[in-house]
Protein backbone atom coordinates (compact mmCIF):
# COMPACT_ATOMS: atom_id res chain seq x y z
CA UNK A 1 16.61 -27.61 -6.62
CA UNK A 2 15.60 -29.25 -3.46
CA UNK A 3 12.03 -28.01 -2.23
CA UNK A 4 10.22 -28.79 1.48
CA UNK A 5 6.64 -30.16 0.70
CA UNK A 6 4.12 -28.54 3.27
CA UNK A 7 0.64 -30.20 2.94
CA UNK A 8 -2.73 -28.63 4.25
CA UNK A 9 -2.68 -30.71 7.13
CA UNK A 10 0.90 -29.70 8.53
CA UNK A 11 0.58 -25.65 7.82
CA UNK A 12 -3.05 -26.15 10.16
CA UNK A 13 -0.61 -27.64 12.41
CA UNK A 14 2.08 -25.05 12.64
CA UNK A 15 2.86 -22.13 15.23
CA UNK A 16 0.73 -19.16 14.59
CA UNK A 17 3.62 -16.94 14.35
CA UNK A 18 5.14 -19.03 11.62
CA UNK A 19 1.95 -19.79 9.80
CA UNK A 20 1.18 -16.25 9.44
CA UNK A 21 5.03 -15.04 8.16
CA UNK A 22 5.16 -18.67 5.66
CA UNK A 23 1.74 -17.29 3.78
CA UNK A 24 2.23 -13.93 4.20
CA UNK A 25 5.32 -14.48 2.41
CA UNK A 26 3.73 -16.92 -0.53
CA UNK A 27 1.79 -14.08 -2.48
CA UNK A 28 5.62 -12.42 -3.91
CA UNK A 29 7.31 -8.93 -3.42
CA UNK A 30 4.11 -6.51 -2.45
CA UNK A 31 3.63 -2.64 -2.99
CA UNK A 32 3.77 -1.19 0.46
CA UNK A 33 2.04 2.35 1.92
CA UNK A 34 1.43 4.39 4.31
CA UNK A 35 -2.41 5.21 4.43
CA UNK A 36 -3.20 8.86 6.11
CA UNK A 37 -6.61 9.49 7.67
CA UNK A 38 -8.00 12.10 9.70
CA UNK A 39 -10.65 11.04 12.32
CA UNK A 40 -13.95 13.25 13.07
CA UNK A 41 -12.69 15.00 15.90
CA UNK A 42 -9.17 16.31 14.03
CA UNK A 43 -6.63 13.15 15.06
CA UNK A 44 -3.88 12.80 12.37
CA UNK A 45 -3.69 8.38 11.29
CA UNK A 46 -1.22 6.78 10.32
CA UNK A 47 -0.70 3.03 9.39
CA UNK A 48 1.58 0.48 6.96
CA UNK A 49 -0.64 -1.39 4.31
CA UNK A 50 0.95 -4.01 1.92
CA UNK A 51 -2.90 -5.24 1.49
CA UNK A 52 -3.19 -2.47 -1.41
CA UNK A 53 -3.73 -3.43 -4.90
CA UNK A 54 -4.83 -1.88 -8.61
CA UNK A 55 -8.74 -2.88 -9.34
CA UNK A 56 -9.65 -0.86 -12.36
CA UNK A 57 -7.89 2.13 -14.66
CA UNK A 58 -11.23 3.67 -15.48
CA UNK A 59 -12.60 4.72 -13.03
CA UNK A 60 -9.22 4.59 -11.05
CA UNK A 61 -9.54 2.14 -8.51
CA UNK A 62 -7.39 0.80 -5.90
CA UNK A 63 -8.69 -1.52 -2.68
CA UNK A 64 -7.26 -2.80 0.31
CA UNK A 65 -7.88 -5.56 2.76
CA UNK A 66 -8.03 -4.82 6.51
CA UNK A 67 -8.17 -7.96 9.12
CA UNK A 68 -10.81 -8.90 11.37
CA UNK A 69 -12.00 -6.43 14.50
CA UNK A 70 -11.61 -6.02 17.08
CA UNK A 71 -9.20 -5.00 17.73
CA UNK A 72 -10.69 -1.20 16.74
CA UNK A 73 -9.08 -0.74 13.39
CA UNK A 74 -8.90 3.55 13.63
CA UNK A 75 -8.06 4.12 9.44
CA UNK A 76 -11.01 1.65 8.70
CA UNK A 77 -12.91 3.78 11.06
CA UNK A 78 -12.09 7.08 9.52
CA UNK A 79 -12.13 5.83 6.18
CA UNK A 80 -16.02 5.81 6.35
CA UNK A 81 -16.89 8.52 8.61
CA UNK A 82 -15.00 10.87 6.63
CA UNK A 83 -14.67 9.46 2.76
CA UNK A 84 -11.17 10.21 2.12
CA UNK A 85 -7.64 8.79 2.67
CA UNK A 86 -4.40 8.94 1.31
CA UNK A 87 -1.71 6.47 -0.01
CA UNK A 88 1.64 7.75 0.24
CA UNK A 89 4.59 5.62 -1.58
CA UNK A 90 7.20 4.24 1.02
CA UNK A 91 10.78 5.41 0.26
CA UNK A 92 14.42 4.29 1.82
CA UNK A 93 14.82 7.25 3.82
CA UNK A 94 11.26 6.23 5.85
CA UNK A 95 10.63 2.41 5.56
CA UNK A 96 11.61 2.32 9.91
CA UNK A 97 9.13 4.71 10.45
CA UNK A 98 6.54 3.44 8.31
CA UNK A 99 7.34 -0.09 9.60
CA UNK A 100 6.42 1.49 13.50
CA UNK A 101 3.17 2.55 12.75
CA UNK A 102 1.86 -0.78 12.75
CA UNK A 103 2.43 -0.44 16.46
CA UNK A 104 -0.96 -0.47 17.84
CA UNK A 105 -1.14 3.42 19.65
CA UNK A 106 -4.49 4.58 21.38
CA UNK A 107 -7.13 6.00 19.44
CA UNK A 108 -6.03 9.99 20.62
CA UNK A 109 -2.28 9.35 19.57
CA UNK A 110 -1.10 10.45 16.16
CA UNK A 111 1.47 7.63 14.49
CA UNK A 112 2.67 11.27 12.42
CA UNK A 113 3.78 12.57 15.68
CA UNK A 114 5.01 9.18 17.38
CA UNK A 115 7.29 7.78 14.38
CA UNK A 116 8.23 11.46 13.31
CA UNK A 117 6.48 12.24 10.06
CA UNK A 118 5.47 15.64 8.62
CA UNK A 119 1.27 15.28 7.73
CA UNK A 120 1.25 17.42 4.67
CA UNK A 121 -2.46 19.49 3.94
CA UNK A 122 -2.77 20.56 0.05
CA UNK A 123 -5.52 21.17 -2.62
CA UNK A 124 -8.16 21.40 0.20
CA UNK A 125 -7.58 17.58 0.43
CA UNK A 126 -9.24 16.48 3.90
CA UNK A 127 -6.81 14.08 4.68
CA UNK A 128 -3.48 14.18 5.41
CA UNK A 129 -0.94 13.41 3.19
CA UNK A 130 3.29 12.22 4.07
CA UNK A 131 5.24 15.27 3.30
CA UNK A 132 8.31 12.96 3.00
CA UNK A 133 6.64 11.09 0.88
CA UNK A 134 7.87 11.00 -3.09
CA UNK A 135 4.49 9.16 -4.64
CA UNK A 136 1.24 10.68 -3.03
CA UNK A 137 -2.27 9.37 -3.67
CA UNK A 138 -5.59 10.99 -3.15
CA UNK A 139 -8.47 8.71 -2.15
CA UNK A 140 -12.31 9.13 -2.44
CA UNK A 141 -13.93 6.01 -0.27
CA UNK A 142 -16.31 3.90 -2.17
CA UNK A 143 -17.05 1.10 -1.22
CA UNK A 144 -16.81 -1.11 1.50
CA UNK A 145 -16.76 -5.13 0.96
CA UNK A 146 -17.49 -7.65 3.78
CA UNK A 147 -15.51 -11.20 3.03
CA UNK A 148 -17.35 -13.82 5.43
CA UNK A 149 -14.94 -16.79 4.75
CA UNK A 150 -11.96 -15.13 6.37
CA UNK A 151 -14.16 -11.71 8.45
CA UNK A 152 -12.12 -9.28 6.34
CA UNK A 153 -12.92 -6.12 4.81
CA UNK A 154 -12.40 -5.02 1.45
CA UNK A 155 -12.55 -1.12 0.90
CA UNK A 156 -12.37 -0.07 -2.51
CA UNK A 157 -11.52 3.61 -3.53
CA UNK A 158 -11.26 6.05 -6.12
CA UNK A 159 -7.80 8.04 -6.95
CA UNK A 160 -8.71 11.65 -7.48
CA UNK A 161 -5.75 13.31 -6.53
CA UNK A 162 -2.01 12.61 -7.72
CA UNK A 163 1.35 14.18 -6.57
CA UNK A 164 4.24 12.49 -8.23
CA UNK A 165 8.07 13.87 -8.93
CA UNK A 166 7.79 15.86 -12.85
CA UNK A 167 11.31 13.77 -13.48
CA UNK A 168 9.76 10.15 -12.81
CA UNK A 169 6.52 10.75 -15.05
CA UNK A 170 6.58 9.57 -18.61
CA UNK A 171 4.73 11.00 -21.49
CA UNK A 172 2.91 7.45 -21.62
CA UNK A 173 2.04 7.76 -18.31
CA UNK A 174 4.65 4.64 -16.90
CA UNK A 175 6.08 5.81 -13.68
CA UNK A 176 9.76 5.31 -12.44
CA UNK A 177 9.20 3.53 -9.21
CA UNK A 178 12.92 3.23 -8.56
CA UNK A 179 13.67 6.94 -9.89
CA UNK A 180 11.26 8.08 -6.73
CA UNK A 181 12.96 5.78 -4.70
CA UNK A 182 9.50 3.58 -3.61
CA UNK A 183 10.42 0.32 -2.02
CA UNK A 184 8.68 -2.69 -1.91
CA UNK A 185 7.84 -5.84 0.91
CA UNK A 186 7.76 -9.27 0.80
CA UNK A 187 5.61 -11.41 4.27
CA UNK A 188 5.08 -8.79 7.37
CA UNK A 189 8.41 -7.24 7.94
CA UNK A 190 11.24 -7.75 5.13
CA UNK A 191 11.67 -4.11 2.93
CA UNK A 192 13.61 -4.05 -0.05
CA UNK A 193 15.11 -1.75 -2.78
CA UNK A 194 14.05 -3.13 -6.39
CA UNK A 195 16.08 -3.50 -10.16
CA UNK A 196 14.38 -2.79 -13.48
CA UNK A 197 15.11 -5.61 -15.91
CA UNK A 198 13.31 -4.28 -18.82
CA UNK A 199 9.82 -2.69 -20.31
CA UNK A 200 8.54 -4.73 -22.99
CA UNK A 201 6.58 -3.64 -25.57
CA UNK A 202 2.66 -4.82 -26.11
CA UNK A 203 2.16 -8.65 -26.22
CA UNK A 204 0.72 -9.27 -29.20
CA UNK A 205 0.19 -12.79 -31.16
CA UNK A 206 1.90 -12.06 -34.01
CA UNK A 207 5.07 -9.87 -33.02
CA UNK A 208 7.73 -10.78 -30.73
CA UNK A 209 8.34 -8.70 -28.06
CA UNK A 210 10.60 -6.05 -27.65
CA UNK A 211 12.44 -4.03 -25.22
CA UNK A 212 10.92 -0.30 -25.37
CA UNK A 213 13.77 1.26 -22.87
CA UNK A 214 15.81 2.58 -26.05
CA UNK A 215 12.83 4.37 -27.13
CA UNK A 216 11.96 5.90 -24.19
């Protein structure tokens, strides 16, 4: 296999554009979201995030990285004037729509109303959920993370809600990704549809592993 060498040097040198889609890309296939805030005055958010990622099972933890302000970053906003968000899985049927609300809308616009999804209120939850939407998370904020070598944000949060399809939950708690139909991303703009190779069983010194599908 013939690979191109890029060296520090040359990707400093490169085209914004195609610096930021080459290292985007470098990290792998990334889970991809749609977070759903609500701001203090009653405006329905909306926006893609394939910066979210597992940080602990217990407590359950997930964080996210949001890029430099300004521009006015509206869910980072109402992430920590209100406390809550959502993460709703992104499915076939919605990946165009979820792709558009990284269009940058004014502050009083709601990306539910200009892409054409349903916000979805339940369990006195105070933020809105996707009602098309198989995999939906509830988020408690709780803490926020400053990164000075880059001028991100980290925000880390706490799962207390979660609305998943009966059929794709299994009595160990594993849950079919592909059954609900969640997609995943690879760099800023390429969505795809995934294949299960196996589940192994758990690594351990002394045994070989196994495939646990036939015992599922």
């Amino acid at each position: 296999m013939k690979r191109a060498c890029i060296n520090s040097n040359e990707i400093a040198l490169l085209d914004k554009q195609v610096r930021v889609h080459l290292i985007n890309g470098l990290g792998g296939f990334k889970s991809v979201s749609l977070v759903g805030t609500r701001s203090e005055i009653g405006t329905n958010n909306l926006a893609i995030f394939s910066s979210i990622f597992h940080l602990g099972a217990n407590p359950p933890l997930v964080a996210m990285i949001f890029r430099p302000s300004p521009p006015e970053r509206d869910t980072l906003r109402n992430i920590i004037s209100t406390g809550f968000y959502t993460l709703n899985h992104i499915n076939e049927d919605i990946y165009k729509q979820a792709h558009q609300t990284s269009a940058r809308y004014d502050i009083e616009v709601s990306e539910f109303e200009a892409v054409g999804l349903t916000p979805e209120f339940k369990s006195n939850f105070p933020s809105p959920f996707v009602k098309e939407s198989a995999i939906q998370l509830g988020v408690a904020f709780k803490e926020k993370v400053d990164i000075s070598i880059n001028n991100t944000t980290m925000i880390i949060g706490e799962i207390i809600e979660i609305h998943v399809p009966e059929d794709c939950l299994s009595k160990d708690g594993f849950i079919d990704l592909e059954k609900a139909n969640t997609i995943t991303c690879s760099g800023l703009d390429s969505y795809h549809k995934t294949i299960r190779l196996d589940r192994l069983s758990y690594a351990k010194p002394d045994k070989e592993v196994t495939s646990i599908l036939a015992v599922e």
